[in-house]
N, C-alpha and C. Protein backbone atom coordinates (compact mmCIF):
# COMPACT_ATOMS: atom_id res chain seq x y z
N UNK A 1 8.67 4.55 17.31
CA UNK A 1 7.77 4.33 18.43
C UNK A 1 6.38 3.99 17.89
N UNK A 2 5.95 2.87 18.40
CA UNK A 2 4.70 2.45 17.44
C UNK A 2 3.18 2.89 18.29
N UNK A 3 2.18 3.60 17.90
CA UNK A 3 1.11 3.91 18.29
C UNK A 3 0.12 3.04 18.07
N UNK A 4 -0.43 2.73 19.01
CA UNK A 4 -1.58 1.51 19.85
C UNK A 4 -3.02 2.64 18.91
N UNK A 5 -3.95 1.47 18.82
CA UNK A 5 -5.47 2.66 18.92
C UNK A 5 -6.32 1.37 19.30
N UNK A 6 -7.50 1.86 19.54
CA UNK A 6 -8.49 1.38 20.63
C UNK A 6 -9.84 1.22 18.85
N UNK A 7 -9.26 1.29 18.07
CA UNK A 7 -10.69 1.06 16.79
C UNK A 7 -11.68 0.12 17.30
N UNK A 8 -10.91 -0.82 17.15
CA UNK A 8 -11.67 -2.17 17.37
C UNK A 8 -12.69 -2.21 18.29
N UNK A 9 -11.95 -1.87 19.15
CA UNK A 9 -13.04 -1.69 20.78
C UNK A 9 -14.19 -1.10 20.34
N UNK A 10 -13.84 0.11 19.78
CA UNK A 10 -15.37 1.39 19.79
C UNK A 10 -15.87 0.65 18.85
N UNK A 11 -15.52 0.30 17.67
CA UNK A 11 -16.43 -0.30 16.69
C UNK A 11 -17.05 -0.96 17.36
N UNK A 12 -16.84 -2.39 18.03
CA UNK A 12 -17.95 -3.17 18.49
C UNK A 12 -18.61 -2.81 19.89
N UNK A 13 -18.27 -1.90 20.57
CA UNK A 13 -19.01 -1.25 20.92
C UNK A 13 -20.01 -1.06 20.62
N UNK A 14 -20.07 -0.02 19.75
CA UNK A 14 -21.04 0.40 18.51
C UNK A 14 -21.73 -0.18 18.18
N UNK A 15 -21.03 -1.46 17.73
CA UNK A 15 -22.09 -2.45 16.68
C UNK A 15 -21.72 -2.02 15.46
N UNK A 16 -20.69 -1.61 15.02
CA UNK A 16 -20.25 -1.14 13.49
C UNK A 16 -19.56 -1.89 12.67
N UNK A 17 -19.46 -2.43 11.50
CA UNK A 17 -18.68 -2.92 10.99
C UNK A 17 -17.62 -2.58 9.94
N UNK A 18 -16.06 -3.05 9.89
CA UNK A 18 -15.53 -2.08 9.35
C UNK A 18 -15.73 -1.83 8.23
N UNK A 19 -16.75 -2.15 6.93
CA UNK A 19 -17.33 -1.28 6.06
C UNK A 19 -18.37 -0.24 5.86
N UNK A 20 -18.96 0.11 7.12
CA UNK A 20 -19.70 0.95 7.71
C UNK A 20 -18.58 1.89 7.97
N UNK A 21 -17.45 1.44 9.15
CA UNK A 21 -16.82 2.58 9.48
C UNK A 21 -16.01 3.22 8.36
N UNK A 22 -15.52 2.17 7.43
CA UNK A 22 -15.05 2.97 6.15
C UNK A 22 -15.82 3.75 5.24
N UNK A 23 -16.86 3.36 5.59
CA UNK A 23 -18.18 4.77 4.54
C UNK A 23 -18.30 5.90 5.46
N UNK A 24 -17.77 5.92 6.51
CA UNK A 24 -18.53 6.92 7.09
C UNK A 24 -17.55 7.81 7.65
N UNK A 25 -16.25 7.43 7.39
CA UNK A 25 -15.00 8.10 7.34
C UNK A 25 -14.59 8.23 5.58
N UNK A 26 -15.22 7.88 4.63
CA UNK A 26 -14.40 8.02 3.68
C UNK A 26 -12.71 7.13 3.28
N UNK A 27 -12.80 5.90 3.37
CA UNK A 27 -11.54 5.38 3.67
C UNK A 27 -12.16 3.83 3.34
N UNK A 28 -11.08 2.74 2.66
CA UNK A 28 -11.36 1.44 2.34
C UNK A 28 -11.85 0.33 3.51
N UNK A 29 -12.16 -0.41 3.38
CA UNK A 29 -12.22 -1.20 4.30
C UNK A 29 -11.14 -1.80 4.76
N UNK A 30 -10.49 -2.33 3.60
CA UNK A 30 -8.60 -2.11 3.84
C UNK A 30 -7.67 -1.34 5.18
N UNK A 31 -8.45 -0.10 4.87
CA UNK A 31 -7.87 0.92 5.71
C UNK A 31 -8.04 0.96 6.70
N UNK A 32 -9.45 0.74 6.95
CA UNK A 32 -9.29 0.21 8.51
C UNK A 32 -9.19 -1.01 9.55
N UNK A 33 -9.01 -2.38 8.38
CA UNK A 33 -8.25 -3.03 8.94
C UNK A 33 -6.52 -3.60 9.26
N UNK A 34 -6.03 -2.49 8.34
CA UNK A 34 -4.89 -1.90 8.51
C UNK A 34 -4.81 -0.88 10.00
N UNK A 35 -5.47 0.21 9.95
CA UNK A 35 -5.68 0.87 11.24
C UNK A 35 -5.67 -0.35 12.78
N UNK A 36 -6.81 -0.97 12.50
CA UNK A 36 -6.80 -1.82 13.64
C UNK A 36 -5.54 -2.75 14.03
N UNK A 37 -5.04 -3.37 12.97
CA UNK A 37 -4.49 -4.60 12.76
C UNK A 37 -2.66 -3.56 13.60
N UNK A 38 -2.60 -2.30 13.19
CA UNK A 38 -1.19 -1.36 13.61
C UNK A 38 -0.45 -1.04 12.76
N UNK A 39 -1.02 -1.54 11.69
CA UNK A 39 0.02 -1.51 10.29
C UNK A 39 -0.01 -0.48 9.69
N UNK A 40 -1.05 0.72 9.50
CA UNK A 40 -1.06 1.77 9.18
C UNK A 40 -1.17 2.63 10.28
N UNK A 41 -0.67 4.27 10.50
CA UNK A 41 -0.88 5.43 11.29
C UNK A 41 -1.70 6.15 10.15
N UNK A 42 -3.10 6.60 10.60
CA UNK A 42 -3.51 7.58 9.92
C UNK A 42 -3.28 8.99 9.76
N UNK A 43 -3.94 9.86 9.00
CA UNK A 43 -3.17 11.07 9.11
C UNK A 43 -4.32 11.68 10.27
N UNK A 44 -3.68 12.86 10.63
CA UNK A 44 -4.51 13.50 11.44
C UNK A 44 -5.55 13.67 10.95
N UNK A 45 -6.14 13.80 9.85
CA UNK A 45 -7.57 14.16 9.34
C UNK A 45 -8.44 13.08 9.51
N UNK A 46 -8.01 12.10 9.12
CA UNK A 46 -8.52 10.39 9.33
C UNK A 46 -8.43 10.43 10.78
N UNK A 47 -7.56 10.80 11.36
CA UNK A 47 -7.44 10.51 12.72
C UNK A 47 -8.88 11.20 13.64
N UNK A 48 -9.57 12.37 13.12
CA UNK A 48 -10.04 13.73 13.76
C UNK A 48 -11.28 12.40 13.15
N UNK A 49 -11.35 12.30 12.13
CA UNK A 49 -13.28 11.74 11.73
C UNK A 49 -13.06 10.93 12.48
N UNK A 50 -12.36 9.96 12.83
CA UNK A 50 -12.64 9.25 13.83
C UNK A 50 -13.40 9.20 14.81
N UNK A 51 -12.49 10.07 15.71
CA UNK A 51 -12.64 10.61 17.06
C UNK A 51 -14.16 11.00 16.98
N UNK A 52 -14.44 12.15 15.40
CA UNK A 52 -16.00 12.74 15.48
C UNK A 52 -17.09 11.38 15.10
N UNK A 53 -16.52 10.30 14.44
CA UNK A 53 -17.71 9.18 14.76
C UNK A 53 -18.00 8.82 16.08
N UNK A 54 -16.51 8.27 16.70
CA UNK A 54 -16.94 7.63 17.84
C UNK A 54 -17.66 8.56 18.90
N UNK A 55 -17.30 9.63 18.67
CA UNK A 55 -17.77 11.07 19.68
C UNK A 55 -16.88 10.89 20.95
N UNK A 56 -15.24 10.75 20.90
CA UNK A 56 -14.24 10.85 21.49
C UNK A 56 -12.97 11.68 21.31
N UNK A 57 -12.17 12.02 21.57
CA UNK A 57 -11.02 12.53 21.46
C UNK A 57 -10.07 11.57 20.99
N UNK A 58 -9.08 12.21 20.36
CA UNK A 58 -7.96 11.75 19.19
C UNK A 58 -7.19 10.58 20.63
N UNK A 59 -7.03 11.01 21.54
CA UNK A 59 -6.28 10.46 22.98
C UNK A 59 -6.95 9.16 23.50
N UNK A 60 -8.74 9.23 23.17
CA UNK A 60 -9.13 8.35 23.58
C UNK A 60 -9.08 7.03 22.55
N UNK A 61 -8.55 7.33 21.33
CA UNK A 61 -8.33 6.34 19.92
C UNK A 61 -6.70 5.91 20.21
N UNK A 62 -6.32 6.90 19.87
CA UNK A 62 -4.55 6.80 19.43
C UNK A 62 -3.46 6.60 21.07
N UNK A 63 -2.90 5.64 21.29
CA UNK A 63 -1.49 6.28 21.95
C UNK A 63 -0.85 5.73 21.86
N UNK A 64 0.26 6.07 23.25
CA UNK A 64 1.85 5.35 22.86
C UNK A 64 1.71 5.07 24.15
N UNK A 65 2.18 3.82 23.60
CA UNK A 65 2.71 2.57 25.43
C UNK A 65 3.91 2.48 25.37
């Protein structure tokens, strides 16, 4: 079952770019265009800094359609 996330959105939201968001999670830039792109699931820990950058919940990043 493949899990959707909303990265992209909040990033430009933001105004962030994904080597910003990878410094500030600790994680490649790679990684999070893997994240975006669906190709990677992060782990819950990656998953949690997330949520605490964007200042959202894991639900409002991650789901299943």
């Amino acid at each position: 079952m493949p899990i959707f996330n909303n990265i992209k959105n909040l990033r430009l939201k933001r105004d962030v770019t994904q080597e910003e968001l990878a410094e500030a999670v600790n994680v490649s830039r790679q990684t999070i265009i893997a994240i975006e792109k669906g190709n990677y699931t992060p782990s819950l820990m990656l998953a949690m800094q997330l949520a605490n950058f964007f200042k959202v919940s894991i639900e409002d990043i991650f789901y299943i359609s």
